[in-house]
C-alpha atoms as a PDB file:
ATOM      1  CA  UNK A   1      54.476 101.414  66.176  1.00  0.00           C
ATOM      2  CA  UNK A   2      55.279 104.542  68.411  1.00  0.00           C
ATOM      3  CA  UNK A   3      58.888 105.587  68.337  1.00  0.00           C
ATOM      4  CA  UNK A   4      59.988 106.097  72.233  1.00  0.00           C
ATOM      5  CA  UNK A   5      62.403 108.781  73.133  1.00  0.00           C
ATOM      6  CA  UNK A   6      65.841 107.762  73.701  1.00  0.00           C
ATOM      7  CA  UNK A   7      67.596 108.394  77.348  1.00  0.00           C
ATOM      8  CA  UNK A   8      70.881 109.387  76.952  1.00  0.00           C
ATOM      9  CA  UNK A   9      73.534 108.819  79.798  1.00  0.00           C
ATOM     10  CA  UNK A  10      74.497 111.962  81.794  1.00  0.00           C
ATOM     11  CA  UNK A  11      78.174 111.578  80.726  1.00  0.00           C
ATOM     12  CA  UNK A  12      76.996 111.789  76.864  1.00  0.00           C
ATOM     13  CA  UNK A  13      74.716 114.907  77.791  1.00  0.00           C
ATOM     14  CA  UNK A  14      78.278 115.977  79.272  1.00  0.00           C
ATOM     15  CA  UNK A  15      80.060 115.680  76.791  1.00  0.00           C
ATOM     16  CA  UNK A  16      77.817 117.404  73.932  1.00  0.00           C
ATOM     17  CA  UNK A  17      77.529 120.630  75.758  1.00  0.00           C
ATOM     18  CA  UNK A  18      81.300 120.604  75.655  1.00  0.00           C
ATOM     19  CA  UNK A  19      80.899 119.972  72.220  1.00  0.00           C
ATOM     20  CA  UNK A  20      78.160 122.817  71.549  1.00  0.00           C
ATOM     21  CA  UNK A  21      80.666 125.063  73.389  1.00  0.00           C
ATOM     22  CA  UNK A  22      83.496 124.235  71.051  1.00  0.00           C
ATOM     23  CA  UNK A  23      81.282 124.944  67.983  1.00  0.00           C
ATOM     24  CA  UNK A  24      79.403 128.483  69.395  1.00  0.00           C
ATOM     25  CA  UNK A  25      82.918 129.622  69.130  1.00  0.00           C
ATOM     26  CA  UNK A  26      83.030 128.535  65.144  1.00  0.00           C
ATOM     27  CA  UNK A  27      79.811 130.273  64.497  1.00  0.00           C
ATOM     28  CA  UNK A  28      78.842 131.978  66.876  1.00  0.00           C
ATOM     29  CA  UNK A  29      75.365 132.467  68.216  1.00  0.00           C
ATOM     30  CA  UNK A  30      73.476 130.306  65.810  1.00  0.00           C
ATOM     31  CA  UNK A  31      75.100 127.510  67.712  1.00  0.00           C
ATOM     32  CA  UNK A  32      72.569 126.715  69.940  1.00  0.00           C
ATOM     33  CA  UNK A  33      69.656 126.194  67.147  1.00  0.00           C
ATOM     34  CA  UNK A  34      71.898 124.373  64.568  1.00  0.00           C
ATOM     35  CA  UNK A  35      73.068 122.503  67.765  1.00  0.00           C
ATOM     36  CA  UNK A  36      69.700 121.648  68.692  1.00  0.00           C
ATOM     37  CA  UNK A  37      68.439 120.715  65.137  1.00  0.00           C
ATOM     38  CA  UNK A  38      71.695 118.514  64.376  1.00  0.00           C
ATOM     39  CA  UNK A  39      70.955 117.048  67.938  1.00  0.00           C
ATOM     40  CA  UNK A  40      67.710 115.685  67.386  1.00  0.00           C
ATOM     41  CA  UNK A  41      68.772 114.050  63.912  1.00  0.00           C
ATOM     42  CA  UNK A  42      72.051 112.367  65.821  1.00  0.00           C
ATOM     43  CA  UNK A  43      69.001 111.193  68.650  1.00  0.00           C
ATOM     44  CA  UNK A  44      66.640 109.657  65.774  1.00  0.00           C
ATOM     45  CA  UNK A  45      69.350 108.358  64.415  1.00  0.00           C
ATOM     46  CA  UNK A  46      70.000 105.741  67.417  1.00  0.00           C
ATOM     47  CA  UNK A  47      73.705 106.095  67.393  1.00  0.00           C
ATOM     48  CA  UNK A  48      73.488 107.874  70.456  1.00  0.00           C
ATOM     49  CA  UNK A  49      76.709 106.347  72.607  1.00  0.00           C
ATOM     50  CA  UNK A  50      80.013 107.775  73.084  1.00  0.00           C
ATOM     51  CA  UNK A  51      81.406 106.652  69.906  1.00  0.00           C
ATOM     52  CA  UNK A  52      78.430 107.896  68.214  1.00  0.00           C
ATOM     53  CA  UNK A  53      79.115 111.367  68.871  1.00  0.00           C
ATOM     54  CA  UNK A  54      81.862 111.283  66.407  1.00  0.00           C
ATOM     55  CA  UNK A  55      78.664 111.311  64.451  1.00  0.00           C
ATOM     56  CA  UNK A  56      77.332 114.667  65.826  1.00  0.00           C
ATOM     57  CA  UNK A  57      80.424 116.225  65.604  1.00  0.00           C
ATOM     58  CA  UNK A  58      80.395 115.654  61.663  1.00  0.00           C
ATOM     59  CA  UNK A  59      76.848 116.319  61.172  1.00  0.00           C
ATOM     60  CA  UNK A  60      78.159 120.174  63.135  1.00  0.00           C
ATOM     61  CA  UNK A  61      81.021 120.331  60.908  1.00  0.00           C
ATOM     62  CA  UNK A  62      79.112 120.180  57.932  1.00  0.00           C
ATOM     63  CA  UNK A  63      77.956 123.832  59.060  1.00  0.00           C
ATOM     64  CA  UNK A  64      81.624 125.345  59.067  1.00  0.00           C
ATOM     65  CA  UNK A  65      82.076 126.586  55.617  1.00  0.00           C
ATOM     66  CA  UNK A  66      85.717 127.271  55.802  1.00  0.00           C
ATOM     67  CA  UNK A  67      87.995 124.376  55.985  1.00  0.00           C
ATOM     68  CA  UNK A  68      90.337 124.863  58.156  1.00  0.00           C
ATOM     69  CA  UNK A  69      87.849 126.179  60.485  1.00  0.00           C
ATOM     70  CA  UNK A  70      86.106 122.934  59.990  1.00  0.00           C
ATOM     71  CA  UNK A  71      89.184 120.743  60.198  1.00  0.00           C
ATOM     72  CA  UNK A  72      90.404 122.927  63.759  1.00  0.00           C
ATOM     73  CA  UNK A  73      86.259 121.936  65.294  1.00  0.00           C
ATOM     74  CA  UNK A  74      86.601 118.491  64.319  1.00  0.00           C
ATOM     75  CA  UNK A  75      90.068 118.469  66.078  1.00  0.00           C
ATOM     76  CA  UNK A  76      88.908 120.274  69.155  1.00  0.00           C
ATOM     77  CA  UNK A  77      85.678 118.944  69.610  1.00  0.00           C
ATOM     78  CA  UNK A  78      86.999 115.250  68.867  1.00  0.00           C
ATOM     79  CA  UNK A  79      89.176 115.911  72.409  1.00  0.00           C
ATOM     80  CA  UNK A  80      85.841 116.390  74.759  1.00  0.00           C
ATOM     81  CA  UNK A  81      85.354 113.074  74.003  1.00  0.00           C
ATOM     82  CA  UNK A  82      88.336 111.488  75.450  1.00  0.00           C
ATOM     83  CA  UNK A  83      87.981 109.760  77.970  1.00  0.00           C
ATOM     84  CA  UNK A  84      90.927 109.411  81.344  1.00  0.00           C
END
């Protein structure tokens, strides 16, 4: 059985580069390859929706060691995803 890449919607693509720009300014330059790495396991994971990337935004928090920092991403990065 061959496992077919997922198309994602333009509005989720949208929304997780707002996301990876809210987390390169938690840790810096890394961002971009921890982005990419944590991107591929939210895209295998099939939740790949709006409501999924809840999902993504934890699996980036986990790479925030201080708490607060983490707690301020989640916050901040949990706002590109509202919708008007």
């Amino acid at each position: 059985m061959s496992h077919e890449p997922q198309v994602l919607p333009l509005v989720v693509l949208s929304i997780r580069e707002q996301i990876d720009r809210v987390f390169a300014r938690y840790v810096g330059p890394i961002a971009s390859e921890i982005g990419r790495e944590e991107f591929d396991h939210w895209r295998e994971s099939g939740q790949i929706g709006p409501l999924g990337l809840h999902r993504y935004i934890s699996r980036l928090a986990r790479h925030i060691p201080e708490e607060n920092s983490r707690r301020a991403f989640m916050r901040e990065a949990s706002e590109c995803i509202k919708m008007s």
